[in-house]
N, C-alpha and C. Protein backbone atom coordinates (compact mmCIF):
# COMPACT_ATOMS: atom_id res chain seq x y z
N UNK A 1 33.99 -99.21 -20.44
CA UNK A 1 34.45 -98.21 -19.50
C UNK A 1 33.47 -98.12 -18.34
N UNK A 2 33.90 -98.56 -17.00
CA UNK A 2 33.00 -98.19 -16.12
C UNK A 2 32.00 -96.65 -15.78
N UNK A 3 31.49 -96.71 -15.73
CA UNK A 3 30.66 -95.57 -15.12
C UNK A 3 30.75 -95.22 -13.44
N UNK A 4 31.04 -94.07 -13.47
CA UNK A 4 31.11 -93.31 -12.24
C UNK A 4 30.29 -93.41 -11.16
N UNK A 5 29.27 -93.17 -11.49
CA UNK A 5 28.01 -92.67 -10.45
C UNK A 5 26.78 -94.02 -11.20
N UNK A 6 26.67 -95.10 -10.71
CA UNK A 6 25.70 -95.84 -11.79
C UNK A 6 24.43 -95.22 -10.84
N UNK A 7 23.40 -95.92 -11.32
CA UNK A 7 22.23 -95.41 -10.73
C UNK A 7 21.61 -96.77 -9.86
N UNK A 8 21.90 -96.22 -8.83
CA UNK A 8 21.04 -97.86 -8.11
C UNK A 8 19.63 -98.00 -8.37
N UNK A 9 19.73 -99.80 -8.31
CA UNK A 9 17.95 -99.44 -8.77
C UNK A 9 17.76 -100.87 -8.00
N UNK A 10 16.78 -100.66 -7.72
CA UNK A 10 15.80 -101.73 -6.45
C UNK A 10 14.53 -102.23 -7.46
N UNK A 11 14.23 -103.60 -7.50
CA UNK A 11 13.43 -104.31 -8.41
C UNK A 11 12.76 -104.68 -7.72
N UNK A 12 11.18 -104.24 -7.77
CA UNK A 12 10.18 -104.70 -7.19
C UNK A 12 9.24 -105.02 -7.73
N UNK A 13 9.21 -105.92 -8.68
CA UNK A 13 8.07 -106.34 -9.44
C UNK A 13 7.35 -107.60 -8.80
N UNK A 14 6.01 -107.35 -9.55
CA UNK A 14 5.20 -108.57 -8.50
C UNK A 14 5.40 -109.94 -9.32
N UNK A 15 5.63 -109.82 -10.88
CA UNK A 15 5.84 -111.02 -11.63
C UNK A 15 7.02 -111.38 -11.39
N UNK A 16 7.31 -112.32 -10.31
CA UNK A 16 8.92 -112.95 -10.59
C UNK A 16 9.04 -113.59 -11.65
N UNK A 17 8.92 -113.89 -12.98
CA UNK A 17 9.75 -113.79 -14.38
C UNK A 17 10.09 -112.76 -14.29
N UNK A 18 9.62 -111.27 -14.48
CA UNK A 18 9.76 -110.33 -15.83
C UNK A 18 10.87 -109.24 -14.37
N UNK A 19 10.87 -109.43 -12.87
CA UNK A 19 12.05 -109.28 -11.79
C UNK A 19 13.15 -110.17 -12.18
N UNK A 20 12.78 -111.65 -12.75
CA UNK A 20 14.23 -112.34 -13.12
C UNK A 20 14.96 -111.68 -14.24
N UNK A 21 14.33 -111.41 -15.58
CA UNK A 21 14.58 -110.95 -16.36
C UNK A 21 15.27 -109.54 -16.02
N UNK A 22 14.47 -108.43 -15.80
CA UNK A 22 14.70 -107.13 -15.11
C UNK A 22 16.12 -107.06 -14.90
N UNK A 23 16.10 -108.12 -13.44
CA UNK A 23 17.35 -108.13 -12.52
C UNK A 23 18.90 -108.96 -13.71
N UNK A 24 18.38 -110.07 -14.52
CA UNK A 24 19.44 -110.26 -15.44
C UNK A 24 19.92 -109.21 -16.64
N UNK A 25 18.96 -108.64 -17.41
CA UNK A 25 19.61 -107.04 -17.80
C UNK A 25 20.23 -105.93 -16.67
N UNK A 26 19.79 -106.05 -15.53
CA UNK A 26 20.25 -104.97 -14.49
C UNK A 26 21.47 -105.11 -14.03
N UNK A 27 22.53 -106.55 -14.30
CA UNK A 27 23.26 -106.81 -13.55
C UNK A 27 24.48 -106.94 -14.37
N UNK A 28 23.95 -106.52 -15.85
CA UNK A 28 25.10 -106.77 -16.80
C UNK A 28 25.39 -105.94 -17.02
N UNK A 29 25.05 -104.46 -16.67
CA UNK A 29 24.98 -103.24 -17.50
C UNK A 29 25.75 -102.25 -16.27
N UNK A 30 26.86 -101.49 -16.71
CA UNK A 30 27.50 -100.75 -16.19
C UNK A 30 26.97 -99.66 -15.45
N UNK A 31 26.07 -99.29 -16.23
CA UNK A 31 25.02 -98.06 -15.85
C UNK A 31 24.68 -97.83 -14.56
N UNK A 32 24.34 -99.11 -14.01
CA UNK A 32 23.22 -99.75 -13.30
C UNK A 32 24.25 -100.30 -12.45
N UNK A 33 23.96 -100.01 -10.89
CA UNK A 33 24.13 -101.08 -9.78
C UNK A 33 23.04 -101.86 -9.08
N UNK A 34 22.67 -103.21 -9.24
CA UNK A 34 20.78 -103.51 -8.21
C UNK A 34 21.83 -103.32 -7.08
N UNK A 35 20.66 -102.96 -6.25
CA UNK A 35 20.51 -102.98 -4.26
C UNK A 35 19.45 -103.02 -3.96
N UNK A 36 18.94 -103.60 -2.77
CA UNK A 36 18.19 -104.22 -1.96
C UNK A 36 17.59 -102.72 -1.34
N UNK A 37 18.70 -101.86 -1.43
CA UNK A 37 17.90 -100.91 -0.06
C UNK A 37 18.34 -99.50 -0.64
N UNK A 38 18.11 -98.56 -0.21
CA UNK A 38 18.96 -96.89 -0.38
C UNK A 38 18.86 -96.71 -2.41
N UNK A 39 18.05 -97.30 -2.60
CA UNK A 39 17.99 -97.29 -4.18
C UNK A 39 17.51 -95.64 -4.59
N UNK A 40 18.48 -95.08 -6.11
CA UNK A 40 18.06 -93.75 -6.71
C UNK A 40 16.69 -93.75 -7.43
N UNK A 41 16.63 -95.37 -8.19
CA UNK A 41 15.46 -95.52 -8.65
C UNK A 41 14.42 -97.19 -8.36
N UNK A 42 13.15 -97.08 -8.19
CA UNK A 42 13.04 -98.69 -7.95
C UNK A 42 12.06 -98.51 -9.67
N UNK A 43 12.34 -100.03 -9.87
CA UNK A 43 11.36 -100.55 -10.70
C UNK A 43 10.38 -101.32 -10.01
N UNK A 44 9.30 -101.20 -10.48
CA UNK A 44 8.00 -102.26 -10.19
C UNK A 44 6.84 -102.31 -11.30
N UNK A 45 6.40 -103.24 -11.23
CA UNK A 45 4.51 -103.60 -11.88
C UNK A 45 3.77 -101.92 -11.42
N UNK A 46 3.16 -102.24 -11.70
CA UNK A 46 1.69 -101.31 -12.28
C UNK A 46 1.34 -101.42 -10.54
N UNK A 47 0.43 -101.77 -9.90
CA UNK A 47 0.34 -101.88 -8.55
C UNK A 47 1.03 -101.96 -7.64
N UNK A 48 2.22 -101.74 -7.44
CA UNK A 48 3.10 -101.98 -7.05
C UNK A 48 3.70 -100.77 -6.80
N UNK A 49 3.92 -100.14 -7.51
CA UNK A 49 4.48 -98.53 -8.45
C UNK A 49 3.55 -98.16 -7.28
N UNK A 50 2.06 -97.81 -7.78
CA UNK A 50 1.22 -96.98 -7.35
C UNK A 50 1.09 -96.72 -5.85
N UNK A 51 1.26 -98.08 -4.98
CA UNK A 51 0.79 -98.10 -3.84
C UNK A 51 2.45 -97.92 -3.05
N UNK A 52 3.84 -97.73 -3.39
CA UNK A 52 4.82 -97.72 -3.04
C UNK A 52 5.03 -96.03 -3.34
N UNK A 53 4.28 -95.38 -4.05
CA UNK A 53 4.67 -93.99 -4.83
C UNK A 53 3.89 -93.46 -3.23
N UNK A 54 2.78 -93.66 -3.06
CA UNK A 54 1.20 -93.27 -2.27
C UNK A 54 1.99 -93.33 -1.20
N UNK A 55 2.84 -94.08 -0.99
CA UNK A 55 3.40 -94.39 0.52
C UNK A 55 4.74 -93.74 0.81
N UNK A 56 5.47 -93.39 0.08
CA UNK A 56 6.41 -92.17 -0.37
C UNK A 56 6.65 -90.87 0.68
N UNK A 57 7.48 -90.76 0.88
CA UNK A 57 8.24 -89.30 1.25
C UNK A 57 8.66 -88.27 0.63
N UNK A 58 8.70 -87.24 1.23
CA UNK A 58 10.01 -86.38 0.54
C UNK A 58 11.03 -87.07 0.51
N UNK A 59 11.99 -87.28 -1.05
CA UNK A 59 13.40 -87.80 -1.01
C UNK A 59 13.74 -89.16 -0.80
N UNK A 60 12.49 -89.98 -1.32
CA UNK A 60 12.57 -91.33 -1.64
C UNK A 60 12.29 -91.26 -3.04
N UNK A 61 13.15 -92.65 -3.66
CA UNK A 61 13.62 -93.17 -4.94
C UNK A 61 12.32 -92.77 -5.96
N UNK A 62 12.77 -92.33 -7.07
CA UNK A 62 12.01 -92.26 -7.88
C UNK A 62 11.28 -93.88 -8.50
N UNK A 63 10.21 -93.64 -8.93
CA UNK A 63 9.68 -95.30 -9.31
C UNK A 63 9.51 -95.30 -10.85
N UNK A 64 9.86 -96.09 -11.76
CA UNK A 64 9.65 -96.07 -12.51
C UNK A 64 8.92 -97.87 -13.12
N UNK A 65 7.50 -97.53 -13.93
CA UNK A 65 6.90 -99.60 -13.95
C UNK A 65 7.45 -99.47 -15.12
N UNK A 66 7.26 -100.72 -14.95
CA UNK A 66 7.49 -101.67 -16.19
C UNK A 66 6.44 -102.73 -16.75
N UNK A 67 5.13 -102.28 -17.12
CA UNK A 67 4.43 -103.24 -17.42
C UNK A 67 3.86 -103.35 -18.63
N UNK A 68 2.64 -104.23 -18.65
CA UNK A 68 1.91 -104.23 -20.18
C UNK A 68 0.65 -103.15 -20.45
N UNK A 69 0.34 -102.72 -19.38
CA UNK A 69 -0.55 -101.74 -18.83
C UNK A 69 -0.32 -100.77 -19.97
N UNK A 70 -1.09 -100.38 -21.20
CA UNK A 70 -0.87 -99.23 -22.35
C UNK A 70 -1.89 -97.93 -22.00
N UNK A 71 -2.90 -98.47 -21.72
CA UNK A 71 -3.92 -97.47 -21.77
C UNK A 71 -3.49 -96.04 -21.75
N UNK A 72 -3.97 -94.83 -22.18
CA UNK A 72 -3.71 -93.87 -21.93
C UNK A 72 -4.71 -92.73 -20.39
N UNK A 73 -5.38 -93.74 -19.68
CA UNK A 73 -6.01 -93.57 -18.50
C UNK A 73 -4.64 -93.79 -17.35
N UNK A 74 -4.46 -95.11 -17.88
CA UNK A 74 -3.42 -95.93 -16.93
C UNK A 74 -1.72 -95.13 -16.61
N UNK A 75 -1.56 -94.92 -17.74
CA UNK A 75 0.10 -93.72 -17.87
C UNK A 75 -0.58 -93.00 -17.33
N UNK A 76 -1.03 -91.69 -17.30
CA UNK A 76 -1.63 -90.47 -16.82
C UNK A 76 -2.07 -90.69 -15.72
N UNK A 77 -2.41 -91.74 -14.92
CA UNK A 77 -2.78 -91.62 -13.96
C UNK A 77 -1.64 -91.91 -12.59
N UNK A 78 -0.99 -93.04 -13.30
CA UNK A 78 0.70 -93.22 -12.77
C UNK A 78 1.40 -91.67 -13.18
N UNK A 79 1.17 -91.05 -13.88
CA UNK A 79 2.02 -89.58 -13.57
C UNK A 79 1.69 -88.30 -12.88
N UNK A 80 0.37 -88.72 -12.73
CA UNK A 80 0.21 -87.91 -11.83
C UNK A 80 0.17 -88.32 -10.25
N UNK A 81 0.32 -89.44 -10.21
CA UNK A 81 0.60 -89.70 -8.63
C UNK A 81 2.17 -89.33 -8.51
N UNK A 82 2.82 -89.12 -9.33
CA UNK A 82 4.30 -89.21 -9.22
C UNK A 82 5.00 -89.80 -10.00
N UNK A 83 4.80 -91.20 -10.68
CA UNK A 83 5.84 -91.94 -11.27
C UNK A 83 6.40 -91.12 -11.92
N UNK A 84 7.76 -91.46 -11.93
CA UNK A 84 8.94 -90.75 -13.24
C UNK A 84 9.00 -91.37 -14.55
N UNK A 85 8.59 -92.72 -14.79
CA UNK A 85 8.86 -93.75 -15.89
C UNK A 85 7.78 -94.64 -16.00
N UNK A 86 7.31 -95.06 -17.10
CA UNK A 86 6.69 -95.82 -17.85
C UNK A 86 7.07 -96.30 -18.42
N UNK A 87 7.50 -97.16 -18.73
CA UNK A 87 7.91 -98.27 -19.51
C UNK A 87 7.01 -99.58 -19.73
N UNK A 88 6.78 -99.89 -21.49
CA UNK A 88 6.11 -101.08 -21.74
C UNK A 88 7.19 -102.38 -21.80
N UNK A 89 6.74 -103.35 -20.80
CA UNK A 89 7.17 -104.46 -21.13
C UNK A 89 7.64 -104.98 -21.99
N UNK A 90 7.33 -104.92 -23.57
CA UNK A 90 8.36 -104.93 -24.54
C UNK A 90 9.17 -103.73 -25.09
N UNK A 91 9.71 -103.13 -23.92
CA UNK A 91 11.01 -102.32 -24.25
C UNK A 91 12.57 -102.62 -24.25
N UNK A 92 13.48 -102.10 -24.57
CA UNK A 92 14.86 -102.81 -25.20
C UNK A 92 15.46 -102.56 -23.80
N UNK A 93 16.74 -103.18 -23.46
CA UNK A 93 17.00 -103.01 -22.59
C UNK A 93 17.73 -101.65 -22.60
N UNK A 94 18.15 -101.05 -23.82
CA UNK A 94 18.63 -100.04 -23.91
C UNK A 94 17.80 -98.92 -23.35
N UNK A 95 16.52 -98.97 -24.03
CA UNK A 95 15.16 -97.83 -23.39
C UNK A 95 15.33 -98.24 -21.94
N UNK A 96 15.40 -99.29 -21.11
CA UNK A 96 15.05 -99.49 -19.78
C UNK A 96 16.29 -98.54 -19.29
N UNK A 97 17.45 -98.70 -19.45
CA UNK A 97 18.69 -98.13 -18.85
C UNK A 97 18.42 -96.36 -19.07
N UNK A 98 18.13 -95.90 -20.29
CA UNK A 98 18.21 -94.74 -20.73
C UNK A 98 16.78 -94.34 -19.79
N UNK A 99 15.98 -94.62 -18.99
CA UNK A 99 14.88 -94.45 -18.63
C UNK A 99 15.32 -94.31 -17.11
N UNK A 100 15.94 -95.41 -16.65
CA UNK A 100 16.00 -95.42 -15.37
C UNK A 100 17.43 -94.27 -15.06
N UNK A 101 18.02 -93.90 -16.00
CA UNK A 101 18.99 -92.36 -15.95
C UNK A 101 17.92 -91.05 -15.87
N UNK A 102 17.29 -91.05 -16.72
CA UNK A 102 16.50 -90.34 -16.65
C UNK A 102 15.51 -89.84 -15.57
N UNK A 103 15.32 -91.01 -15.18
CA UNK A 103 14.62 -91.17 -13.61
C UNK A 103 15.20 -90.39 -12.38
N UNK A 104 16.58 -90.95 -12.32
CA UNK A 104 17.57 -90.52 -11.07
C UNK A 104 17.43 -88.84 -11.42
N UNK A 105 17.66 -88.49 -12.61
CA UNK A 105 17.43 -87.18 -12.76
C UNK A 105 16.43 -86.23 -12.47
N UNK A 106 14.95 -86.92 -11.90
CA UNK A 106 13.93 -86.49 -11.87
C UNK A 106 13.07 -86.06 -12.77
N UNK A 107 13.49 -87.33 -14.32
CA UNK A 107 12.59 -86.73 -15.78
C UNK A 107 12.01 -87.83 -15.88
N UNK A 108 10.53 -87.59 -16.65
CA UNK A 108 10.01 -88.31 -17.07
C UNK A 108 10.34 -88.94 -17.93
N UNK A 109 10.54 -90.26 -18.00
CA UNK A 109 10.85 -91.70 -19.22
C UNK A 109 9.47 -92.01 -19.47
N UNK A 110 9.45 -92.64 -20.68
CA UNK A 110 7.86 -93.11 -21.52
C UNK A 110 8.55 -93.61 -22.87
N UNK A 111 7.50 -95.17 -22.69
CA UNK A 111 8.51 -95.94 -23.71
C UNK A 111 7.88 -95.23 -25.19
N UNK A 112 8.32 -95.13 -26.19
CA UNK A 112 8.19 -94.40 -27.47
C UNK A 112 6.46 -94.68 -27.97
N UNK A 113 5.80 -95.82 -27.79
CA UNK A 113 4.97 -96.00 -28.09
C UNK A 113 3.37 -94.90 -27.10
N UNK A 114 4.08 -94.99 -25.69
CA UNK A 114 3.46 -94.09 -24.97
C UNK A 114 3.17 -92.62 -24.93
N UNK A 115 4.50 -92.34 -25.22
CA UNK A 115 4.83 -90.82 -26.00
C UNK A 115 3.86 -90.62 -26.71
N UNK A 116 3.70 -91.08 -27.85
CA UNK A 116 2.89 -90.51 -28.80
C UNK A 116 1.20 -90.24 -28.49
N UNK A 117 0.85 -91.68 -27.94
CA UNK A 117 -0.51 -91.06 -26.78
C UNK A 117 -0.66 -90.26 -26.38
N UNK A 118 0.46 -90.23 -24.90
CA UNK A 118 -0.06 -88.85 -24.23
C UNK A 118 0.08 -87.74 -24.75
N UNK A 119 0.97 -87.65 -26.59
CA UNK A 119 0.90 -86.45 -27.00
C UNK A 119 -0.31 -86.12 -27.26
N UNK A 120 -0.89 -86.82 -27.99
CA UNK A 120 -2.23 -87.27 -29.05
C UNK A 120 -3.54 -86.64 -28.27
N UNK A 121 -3.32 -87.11 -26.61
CA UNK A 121 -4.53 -87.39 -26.24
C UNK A 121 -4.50 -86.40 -24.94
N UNK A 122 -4.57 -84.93 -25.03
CA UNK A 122 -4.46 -83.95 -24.16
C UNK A 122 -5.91 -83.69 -23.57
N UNK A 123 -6.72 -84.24 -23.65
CA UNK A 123 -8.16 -83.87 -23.22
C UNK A 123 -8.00 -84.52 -21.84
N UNK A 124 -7.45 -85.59 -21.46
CA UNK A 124 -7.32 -86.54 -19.93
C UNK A 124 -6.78 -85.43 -18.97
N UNK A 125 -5.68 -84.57 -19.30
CA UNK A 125 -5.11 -83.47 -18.93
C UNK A 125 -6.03 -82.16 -18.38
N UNK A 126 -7.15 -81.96 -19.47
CA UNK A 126 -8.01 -80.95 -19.31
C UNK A 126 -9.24 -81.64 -18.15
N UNK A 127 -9.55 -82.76 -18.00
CA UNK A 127 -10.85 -83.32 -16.98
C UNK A 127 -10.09 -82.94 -15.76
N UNK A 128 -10.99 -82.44 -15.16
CA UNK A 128 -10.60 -82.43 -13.62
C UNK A 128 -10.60 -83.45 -12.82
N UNK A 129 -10.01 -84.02 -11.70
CA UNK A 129 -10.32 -85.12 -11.04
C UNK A 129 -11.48 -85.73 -10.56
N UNK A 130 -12.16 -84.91 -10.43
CA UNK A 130 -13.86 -85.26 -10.44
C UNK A 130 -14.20 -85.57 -11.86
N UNK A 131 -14.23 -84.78 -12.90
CA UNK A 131 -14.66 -85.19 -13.84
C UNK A 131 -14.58 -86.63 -14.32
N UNK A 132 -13.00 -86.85 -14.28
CA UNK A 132 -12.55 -88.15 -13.97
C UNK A 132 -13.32 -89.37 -13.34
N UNK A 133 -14.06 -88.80 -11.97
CA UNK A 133 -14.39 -90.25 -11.27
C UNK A 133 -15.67 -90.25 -12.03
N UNK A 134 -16.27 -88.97 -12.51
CA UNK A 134 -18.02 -88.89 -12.83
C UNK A 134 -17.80 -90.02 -13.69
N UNK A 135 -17.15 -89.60 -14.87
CA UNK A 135 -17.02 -90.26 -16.16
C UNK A 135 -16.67 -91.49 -15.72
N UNK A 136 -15.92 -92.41 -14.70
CA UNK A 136 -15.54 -93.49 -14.84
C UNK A 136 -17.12 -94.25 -13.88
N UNK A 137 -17.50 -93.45 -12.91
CA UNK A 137 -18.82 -93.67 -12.88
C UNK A 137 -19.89 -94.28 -14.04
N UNK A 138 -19.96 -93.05 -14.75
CA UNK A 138 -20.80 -93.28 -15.46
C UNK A 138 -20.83 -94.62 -16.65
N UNK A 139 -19.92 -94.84 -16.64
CA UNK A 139 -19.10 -95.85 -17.90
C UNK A 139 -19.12 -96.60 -17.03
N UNK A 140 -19.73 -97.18 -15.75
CA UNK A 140 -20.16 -97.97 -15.05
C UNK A 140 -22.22 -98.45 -15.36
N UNK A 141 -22.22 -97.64 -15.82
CA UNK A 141 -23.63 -97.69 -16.09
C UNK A 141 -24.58 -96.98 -15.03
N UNK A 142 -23.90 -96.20 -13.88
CA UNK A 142 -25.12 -95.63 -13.30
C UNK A 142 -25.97 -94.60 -13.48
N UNK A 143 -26.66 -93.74 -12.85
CA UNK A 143 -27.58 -92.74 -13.16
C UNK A 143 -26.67 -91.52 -12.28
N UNK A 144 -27.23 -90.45 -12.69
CA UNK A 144 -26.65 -89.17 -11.96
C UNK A 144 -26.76 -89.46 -9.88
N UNK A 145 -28.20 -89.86 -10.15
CA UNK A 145 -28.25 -90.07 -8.53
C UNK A 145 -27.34 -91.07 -7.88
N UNK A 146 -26.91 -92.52 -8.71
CA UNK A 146 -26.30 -93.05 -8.01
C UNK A 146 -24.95 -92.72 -7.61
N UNK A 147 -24.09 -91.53 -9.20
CA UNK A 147 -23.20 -91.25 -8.96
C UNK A 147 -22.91 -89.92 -8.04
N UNK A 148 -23.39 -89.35 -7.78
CA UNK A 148 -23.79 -88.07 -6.54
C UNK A 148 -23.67 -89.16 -5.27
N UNK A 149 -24.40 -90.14 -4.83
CA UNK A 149 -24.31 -91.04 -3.85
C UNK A 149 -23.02 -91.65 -3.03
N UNK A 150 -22.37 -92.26 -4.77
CA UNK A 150 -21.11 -92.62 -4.88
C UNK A 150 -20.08 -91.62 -4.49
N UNK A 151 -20.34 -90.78 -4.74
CA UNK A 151 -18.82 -89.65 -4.81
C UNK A 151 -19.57 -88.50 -3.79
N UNK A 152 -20.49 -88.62 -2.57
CA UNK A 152 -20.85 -87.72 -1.62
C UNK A 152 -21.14 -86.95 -1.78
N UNK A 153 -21.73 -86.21 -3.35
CA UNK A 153 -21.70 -84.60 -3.46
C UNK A 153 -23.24 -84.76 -4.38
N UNK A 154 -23.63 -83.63 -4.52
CA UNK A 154 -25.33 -83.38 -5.21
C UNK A 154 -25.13 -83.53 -6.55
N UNK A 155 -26.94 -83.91 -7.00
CA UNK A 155 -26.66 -84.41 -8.11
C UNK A 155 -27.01 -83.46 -9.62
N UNK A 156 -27.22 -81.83 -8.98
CA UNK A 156 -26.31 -80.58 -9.74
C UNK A 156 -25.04 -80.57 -10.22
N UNK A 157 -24.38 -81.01 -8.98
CA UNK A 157 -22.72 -81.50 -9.01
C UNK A 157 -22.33 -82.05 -10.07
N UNK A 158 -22.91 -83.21 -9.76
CA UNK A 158 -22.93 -84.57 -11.00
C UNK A 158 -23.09 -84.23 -12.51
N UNK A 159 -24.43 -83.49 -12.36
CA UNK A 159 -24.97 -82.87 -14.23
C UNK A 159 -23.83 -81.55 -14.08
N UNK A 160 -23.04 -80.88 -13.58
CA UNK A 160 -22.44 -79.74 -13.77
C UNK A 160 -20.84 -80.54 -14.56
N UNK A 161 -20.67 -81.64 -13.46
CA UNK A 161 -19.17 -82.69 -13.75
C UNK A 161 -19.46 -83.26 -15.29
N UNK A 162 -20.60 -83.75 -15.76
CA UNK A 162 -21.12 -83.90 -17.13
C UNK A 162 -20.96 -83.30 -18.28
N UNK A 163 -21.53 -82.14 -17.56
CA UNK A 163 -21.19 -81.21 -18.98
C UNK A 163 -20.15 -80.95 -18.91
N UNK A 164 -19.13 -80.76 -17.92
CA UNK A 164 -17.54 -80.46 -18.28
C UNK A 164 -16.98 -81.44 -19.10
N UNK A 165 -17.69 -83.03 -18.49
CA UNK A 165 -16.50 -83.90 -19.39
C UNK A 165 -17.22 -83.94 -21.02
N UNK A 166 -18.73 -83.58 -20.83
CA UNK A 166 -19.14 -84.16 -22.56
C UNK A 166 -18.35 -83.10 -23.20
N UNK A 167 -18.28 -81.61 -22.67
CA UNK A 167 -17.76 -80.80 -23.85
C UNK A 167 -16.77 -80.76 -24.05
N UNK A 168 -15.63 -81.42 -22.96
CA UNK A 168 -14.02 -81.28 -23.33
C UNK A 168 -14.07 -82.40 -24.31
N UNK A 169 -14.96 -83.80 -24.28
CA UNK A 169 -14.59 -84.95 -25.11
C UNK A 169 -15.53 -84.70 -26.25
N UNK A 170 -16.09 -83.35 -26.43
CA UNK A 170 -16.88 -83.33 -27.51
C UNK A 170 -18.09 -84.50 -27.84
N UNK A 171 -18.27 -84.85 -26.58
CA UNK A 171 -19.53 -85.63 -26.84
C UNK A 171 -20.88 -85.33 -26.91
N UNK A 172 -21.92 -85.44 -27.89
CA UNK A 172 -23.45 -85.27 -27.82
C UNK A 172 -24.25 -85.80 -26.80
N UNK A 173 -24.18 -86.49 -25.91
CA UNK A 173 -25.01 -87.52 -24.90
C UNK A 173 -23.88 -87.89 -24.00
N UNK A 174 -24.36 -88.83 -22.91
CA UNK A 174 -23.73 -89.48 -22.11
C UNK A 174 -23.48 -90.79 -22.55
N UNK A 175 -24.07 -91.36 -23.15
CA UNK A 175 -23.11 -92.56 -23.91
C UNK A 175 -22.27 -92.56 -25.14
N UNK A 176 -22.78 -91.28 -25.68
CA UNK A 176 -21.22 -90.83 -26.66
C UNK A 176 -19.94 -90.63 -25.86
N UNK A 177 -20.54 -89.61 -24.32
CA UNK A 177 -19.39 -89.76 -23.75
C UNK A 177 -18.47 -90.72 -23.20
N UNK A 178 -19.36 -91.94 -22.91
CA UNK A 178 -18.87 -93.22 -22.49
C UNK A 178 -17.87 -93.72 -23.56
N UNK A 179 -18.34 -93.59 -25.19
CA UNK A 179 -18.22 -94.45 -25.74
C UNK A 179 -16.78 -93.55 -26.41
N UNK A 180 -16.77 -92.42 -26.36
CA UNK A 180 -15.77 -91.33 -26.67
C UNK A 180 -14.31 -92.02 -25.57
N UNK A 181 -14.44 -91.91 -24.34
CA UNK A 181 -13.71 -92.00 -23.12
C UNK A 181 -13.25 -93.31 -23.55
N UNK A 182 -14.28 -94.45 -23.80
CA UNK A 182 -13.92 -95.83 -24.06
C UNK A 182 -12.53 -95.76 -25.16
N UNK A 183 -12.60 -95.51 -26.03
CA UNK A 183 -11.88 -95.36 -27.48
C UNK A 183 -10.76 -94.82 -27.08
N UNK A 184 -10.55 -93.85 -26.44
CA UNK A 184 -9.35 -92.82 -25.61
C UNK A 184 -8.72 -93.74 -24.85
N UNK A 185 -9.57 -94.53 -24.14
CA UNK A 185 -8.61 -95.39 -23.35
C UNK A 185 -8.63 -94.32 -21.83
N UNK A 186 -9.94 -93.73 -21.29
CA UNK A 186 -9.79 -92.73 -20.14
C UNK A 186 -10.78 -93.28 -19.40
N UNK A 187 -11.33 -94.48 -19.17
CA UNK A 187 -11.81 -95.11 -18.39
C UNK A 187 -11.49 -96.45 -17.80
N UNK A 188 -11.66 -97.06 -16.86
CA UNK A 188 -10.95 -98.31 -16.83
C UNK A 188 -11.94 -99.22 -17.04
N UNK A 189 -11.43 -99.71 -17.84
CA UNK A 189 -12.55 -100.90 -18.41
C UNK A 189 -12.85 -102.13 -17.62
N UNK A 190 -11.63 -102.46 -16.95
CA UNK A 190 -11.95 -103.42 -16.15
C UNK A 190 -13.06 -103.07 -14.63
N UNK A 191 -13.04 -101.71 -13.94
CA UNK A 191 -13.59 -101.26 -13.01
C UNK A 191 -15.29 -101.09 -14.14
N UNK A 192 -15.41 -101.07 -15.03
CA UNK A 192 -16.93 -100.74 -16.02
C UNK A 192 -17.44 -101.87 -16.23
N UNK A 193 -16.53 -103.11 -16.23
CA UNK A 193 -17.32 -104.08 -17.04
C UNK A 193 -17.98 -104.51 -15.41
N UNK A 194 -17.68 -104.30 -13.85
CA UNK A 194 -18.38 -104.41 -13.04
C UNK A 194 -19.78 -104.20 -12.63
């Protein structure tokens, strides 16, 4: 039975496989109309998402990725710029459709495995955005001074941003906190191992 109102959706992924793929579930499914332009929802990669969300209006398409990206730093941080949907790369095409409805609606989609994270892991929620950069600072290996340097502000600031994040993550030290954040998945590991 056709569907009424499908939900257009614009595919912008940077991996052309997993856009071929995408676009061959997208084109079989009633739900769903692809278009090039005037789309309700776009799909894209992880970078892609982020820097298309950043660049955004009032009353442009909701974005929802599609990648391998799990971390629970990585979701949370795509939802709070905006994304509507998360979706892991090995999701059914059924979750993709039921996600990208969801989307047009202005609700958050999260593939089942994600769900349970961001239930799990409400402390990312409680850091403030500073706390955030201290900690991903610090899990860089620098000292209070360099990170005061880094992020323009004193390095009171810095030991004040500290103790907020050791006591929300219940950490004893600053490398418990590192090593706390590490395990959580609230730092980016790839920006630390720099």
């Amino acid at each position: 039975m056709p569907v009424s109102h499908p939900v257009r959706v614009q595919v912008l992924h940077a991996d052309p496989l997993m856009s071929a793929g995408l676009l061959s579930v997208l084109r079989h499914r009633d739900e769903v109309r692809v278009v090039d332009e005037n789309a309700d929802v776009i799909v894209a990669d992880y970078q892609r998402a982020l820097s298309t969300i950043r660049l955004s209006l009032a009353g442009a398409p909701r974005i929802v990725i599609v990648t391998q990206f799990d971390k629970e730093w990585q979701v949370r941080s795509a939802l709070a710029d905006g994304i509507c949907g998360y979706l892991l790369q090995s999701c059914t095409a059924d979750e993709l459709i039921d996600g990208l409805c969801l989307a047009r609606q202005n609700m958050v989609c999260l593939s089942a495995t994600l769900r349970g994270l961001v239930e799990q892991a409400p402390v990312h929620d409680c850091l403030t955005g500073r706390e955030r950069d201290v900690l991903q600072l610090l899990a860089t290996g620098r000292c209070n001074k360099a990170i005061a340097r880094d992020l323009g502000i004193g390095v009171g600031t810095v030991k004040t941003h500290l103790k907020g994040v050791m006591t929300k993550l219940g950490a004893t030290a600053r490398t418990h906190a590192v090593v706390l954040a590490t395990q959580r998945g609230l730092v980016d590991q790839r920006a630390a191992s720099h």
